[in-house]
PDB file of N, CA and C in Angstrom:
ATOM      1  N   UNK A   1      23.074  24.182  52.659  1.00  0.00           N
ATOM      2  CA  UNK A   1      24.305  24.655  53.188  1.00  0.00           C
ATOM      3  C   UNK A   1      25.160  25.130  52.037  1.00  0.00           C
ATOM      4  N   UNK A   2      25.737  26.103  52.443  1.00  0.00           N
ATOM      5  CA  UNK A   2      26.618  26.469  51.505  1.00  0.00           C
ATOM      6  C   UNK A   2      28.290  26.595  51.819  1.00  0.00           C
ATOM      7  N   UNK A   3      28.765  26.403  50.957  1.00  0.00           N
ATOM      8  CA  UNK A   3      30.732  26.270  50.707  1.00  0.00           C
ATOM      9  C   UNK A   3      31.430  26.913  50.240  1.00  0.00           C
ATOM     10  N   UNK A   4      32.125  28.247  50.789  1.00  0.00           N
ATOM     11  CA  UNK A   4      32.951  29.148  49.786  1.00  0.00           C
ATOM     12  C   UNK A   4      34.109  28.361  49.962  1.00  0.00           C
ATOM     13  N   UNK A   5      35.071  28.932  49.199  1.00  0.00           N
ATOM     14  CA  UNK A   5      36.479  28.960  49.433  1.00  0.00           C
ATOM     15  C   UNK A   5      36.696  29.659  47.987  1.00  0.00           C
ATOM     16  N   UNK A   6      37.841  30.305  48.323  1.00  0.00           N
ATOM     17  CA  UNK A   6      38.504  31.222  47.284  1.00  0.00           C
ATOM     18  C   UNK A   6      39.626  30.353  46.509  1.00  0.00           C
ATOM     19  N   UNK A   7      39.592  29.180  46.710  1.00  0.00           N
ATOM     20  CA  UNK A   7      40.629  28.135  46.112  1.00  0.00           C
ATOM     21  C   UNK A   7      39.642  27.258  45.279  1.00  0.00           C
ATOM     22  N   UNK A   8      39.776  27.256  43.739  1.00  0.00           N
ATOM     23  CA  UNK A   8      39.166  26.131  43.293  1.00  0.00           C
ATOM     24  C   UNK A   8      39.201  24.575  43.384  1.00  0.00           C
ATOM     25  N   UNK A   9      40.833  24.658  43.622  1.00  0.00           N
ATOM     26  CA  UNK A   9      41.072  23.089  44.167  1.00  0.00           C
ATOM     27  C   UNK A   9      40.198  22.455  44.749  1.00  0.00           C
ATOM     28  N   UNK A  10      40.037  23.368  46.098  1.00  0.00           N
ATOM     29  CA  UNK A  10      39.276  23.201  47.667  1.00  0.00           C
ATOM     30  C   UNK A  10      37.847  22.975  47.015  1.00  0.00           C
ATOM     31  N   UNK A  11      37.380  23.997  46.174  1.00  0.00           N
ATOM     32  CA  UNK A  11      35.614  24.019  45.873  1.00  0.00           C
ATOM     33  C   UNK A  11      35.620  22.540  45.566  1.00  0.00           C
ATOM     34  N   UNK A  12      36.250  21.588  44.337  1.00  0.00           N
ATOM     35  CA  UNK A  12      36.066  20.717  43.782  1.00  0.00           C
ATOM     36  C   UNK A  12      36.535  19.807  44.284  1.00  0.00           C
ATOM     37  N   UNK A  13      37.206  19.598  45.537  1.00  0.00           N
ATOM     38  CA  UNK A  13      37.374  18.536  46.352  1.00  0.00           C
ATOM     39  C   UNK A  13      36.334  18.306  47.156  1.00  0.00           C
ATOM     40  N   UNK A  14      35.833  19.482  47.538  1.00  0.00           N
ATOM     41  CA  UNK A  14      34.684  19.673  48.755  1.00  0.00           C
ATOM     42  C   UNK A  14      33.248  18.856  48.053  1.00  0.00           C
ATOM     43  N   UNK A  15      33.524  19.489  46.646  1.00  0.00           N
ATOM     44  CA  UNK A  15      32.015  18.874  46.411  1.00  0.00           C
ATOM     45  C   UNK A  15      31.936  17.363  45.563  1.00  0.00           C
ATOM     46  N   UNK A  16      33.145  16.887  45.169  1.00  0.00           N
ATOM     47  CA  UNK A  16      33.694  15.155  45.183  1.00  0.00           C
ATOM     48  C   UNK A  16      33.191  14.491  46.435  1.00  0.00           C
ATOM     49  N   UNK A  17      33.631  15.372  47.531  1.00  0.00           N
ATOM     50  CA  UNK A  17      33.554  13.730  49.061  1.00  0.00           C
ATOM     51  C   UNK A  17      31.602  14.612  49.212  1.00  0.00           C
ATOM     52  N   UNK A  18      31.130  15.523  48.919  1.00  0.00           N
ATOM     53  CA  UNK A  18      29.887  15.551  48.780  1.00  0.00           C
ATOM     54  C   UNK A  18      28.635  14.671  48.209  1.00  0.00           C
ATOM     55  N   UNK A  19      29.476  14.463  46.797  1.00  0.00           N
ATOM     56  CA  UNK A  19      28.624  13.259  46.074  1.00  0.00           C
ATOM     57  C   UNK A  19      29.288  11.795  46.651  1.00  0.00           C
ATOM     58  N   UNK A  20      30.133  11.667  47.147  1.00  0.00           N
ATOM     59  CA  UNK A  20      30.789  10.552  47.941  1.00  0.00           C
ATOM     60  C   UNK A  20      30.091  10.302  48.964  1.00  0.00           C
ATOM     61  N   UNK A  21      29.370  11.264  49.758  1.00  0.00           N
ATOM     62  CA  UNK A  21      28.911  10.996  50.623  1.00  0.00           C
ATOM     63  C   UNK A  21      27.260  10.835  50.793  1.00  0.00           C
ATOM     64  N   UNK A  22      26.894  11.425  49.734  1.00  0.00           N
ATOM     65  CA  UNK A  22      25.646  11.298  49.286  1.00  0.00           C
ATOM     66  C   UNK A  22      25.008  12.754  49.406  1.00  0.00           C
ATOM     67  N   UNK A  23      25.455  13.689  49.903  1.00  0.00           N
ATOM     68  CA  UNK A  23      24.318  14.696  50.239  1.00  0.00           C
ATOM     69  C   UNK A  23      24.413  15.909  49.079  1.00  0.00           C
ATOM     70  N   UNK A  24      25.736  15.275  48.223  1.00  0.00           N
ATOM     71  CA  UNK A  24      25.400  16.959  47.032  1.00  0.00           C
ATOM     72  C   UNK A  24      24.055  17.130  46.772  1.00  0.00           C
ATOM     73  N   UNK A  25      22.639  16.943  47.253  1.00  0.00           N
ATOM     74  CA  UNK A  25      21.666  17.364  46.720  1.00  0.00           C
ATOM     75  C   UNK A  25      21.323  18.915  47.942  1.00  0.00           C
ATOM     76  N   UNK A  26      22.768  18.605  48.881  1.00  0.00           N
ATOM     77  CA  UNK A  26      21.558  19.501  50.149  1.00  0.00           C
ATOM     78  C   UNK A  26      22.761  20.356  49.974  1.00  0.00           C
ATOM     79  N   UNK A  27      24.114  20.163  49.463  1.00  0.00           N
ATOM     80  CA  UNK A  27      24.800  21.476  49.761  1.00  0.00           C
ATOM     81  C   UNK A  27      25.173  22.260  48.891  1.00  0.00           C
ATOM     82  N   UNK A  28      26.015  23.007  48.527  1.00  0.00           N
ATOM     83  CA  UNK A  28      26.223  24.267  47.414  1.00  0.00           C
ATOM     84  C   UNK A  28      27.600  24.552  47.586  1.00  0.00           C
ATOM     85  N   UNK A  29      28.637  24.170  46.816  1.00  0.00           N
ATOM     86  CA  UNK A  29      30.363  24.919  46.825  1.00  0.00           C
ATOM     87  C   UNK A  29      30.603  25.933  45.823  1.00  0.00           C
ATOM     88  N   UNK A  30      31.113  26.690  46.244  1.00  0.00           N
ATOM     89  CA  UNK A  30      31.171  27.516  45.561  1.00  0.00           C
ATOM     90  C   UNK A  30      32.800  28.700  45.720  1.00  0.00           C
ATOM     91  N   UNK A  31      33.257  29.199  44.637  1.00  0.00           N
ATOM     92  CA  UNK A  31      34.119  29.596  44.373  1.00  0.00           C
ATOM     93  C   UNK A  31      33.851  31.194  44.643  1.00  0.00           C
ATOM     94  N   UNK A  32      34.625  31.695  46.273  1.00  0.00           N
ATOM     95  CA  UNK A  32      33.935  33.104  46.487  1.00  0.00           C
ATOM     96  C   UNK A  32      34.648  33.691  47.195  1.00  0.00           C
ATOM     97  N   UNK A  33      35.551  34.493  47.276  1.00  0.00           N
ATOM     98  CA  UNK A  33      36.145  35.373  48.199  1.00  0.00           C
ATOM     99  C   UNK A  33      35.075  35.708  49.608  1.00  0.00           C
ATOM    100  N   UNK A  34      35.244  35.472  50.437  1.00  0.00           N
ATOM    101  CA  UNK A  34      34.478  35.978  51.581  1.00  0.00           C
ATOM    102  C   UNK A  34      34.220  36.973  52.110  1.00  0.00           C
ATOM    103  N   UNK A  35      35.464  37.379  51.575  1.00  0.00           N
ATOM    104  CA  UNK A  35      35.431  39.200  52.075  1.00  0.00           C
ATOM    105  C   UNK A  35      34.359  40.277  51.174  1.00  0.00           C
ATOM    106  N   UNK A  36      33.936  39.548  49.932  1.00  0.00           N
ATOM    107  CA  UNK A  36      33.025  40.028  48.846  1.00  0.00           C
ATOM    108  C   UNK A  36      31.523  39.619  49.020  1.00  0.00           C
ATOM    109  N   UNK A  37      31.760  38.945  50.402  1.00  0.00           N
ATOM    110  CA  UNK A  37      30.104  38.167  50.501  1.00  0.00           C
ATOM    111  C   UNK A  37      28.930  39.501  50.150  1.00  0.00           C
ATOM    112  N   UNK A  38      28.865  40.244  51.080  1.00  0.00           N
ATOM    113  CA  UNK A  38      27.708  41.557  51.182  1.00  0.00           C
ATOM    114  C   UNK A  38      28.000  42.224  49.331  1.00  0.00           C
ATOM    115  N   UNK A  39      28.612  42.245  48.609  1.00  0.00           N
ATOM    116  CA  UNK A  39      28.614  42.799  47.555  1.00  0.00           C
ATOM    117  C   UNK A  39      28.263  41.793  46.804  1.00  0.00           C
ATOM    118  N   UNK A  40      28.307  40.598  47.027  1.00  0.00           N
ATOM    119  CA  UNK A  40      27.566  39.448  45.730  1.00  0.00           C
ATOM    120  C   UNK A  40      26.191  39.636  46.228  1.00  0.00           C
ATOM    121  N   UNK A  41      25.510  40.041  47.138  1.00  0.00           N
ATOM    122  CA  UNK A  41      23.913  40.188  47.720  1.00  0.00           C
ATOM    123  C   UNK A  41      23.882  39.092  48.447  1.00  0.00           C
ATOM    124  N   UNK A  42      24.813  37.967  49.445  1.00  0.00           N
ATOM    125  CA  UNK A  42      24.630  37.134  49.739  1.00  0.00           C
ATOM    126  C   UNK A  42      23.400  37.697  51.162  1.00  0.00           C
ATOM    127  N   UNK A  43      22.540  36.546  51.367  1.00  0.00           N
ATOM    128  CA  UNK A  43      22.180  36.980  52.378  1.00  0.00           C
ATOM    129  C   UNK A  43      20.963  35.600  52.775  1.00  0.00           C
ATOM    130  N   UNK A  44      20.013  35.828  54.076  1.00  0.00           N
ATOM    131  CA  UNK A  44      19.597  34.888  54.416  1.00  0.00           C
ATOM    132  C   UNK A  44      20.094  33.649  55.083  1.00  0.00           C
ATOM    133  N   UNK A  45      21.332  34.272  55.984  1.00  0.00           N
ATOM    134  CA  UNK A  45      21.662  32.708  56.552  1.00  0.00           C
ATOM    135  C   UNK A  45      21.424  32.433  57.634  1.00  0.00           C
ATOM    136  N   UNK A  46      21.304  31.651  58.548  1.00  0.00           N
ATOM    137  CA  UNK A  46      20.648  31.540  59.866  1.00  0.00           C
ATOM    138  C   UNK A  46      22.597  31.551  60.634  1.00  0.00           C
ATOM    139  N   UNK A  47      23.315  31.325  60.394  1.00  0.00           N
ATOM    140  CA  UNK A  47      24.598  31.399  61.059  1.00  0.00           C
ATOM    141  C   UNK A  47      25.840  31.241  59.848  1.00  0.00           C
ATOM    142  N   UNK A  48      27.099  31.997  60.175  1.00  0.00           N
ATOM    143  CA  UNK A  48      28.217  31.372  59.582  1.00  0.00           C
ATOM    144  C   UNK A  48      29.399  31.197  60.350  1.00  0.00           C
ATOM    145  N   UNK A  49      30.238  30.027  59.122  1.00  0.00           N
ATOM    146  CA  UNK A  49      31.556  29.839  60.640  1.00  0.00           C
ATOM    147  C   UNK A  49      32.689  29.891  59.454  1.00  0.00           C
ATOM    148  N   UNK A  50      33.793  30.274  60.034  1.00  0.00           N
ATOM    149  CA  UNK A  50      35.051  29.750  59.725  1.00  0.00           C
ATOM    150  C   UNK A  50      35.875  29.161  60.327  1.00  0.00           C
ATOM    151  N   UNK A  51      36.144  27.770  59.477  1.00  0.00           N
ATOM    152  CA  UNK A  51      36.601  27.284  60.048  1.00  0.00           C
ATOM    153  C   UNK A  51      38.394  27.026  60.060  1.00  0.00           C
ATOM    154  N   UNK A  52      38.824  26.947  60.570  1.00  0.00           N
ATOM    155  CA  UNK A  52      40.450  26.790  60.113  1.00  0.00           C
ATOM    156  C   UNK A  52      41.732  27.797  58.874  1.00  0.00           C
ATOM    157  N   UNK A  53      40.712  28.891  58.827  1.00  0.00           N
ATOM    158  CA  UNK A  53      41.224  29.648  57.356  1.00  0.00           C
ATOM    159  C   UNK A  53      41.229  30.904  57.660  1.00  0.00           C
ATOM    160  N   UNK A  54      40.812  31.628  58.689  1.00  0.00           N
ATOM    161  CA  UNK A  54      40.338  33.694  59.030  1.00  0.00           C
ATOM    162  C   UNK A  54      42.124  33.721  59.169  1.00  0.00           C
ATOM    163  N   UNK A  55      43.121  33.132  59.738  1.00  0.00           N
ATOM    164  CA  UNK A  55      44.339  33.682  59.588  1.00  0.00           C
ATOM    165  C   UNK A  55      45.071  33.232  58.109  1.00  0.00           C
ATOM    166  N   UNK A  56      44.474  32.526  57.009  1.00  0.00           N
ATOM    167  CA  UNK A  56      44.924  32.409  55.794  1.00  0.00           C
ATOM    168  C   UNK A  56      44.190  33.679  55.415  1.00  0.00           C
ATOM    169  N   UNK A  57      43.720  34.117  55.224  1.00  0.00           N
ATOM    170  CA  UNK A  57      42.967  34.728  54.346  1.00  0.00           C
ATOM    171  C   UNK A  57      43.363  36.586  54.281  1.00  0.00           C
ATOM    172  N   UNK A  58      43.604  36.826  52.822  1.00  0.00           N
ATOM    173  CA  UNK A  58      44.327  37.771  52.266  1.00  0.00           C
ATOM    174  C   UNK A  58      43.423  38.808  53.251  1.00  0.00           C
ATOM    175  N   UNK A  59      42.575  39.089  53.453  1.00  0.00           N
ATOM    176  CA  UNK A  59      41.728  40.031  54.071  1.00  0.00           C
ATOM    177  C   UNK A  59      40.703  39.487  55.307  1.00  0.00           C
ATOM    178  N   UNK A  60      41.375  39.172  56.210  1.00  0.00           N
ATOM    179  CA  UNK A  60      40.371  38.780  57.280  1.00  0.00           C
ATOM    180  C   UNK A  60      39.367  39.747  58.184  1.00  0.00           C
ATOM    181  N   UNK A  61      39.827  41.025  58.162  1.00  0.00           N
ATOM    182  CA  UNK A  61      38.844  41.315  58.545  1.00  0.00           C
ATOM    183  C   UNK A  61      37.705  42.175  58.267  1.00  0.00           C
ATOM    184  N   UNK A  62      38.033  42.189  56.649  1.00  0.00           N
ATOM    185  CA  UNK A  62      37.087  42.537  55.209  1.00  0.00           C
ATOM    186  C   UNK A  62      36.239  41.064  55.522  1.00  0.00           C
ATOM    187  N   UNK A  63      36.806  40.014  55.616  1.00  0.00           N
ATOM    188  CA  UNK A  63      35.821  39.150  55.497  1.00  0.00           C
ATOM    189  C   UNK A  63      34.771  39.252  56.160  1.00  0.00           C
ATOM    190  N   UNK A  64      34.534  39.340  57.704  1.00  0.00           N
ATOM    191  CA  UNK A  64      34.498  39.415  58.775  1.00  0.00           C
ATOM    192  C   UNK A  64      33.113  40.225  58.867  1.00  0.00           C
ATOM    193  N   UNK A  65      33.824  41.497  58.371  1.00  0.00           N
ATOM    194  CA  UNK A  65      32.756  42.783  58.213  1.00  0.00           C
ATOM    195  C   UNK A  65      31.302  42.241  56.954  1.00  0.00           C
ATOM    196  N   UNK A  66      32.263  41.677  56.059  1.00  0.00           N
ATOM    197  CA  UNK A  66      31.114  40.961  54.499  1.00  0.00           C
ATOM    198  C   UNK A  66      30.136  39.784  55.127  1.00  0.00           C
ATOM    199  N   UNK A  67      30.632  39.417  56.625  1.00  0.00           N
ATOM    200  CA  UNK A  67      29.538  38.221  56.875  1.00  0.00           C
ATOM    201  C   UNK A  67      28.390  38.773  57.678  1.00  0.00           C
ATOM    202  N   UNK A  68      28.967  39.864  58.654  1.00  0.00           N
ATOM    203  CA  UNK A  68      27.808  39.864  59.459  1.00  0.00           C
ATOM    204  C   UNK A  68      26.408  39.711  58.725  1.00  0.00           C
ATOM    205  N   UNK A  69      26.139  41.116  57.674  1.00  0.00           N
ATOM    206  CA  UNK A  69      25.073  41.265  57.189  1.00  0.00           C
ATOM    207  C   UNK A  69      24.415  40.034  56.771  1.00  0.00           C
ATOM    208  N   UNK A  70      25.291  38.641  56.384  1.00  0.00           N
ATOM    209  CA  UNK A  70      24.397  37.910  55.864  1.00  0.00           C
ATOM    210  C   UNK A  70      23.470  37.021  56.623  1.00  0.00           C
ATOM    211  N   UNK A  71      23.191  36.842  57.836  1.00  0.00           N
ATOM    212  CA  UNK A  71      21.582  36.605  58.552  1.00  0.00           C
ATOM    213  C   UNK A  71      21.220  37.679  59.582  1.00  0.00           C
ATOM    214  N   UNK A  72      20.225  37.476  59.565  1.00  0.00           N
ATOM    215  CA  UNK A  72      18.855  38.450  60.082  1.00  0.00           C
ATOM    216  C   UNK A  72      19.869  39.161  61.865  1.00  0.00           C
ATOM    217  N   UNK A  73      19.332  40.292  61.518  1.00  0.00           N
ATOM    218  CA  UNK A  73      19.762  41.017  63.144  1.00  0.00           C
ATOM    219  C   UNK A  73      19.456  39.920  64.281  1.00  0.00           C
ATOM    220  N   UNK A  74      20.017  40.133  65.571  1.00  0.00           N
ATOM    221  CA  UNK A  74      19.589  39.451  66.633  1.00  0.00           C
ATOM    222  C   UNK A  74      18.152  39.725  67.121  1.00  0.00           C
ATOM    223  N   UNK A  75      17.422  38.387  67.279  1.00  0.00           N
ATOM    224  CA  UNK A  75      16.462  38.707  67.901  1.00  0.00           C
ATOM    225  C   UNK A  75      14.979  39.167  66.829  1.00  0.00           C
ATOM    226  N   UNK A  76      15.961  38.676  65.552  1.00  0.00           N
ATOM    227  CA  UNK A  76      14.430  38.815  64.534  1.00  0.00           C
ATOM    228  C   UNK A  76      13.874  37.800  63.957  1.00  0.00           C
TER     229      UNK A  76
END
């Protein structure tokens, strides 16, 4: 699993209650504008969500557009 947030605070809190909780071996935080996903080559995901943040976010629906591409068309 993976963890953006464009706030470093957030990355390094997220991945504290991770090793707190035991599973930093299965997840990934990371420091990423969302709206830049399709231009970092992100890709391969079986789903994404946002949760609590598409009306924070300086560009929501740059983000939006940067996620689709990242898992497979419907139905493949």
């Amino acid at each position: 699993m993976d963890g953006i947030d464009s706030d470093e605070a957030s990355v390094a809190e997220s991945q504290r209650l991770a090793e707190e909780a035991g599973v930093a071996d299965r997840v990934r935080f990371r420091v990423v504008d969302a709206a830049e996903l399709g231009a970092a080559g992100e890709g391969g995901y079986d789903a994404a969500f946002i949760f609590e943040a598409l009306h924070d976010m300086a560009r929501p629906v740059e983000a939006l557009v940067a996620i689709a591409p990242c898992w497979p068309a419907a139905g493949s």
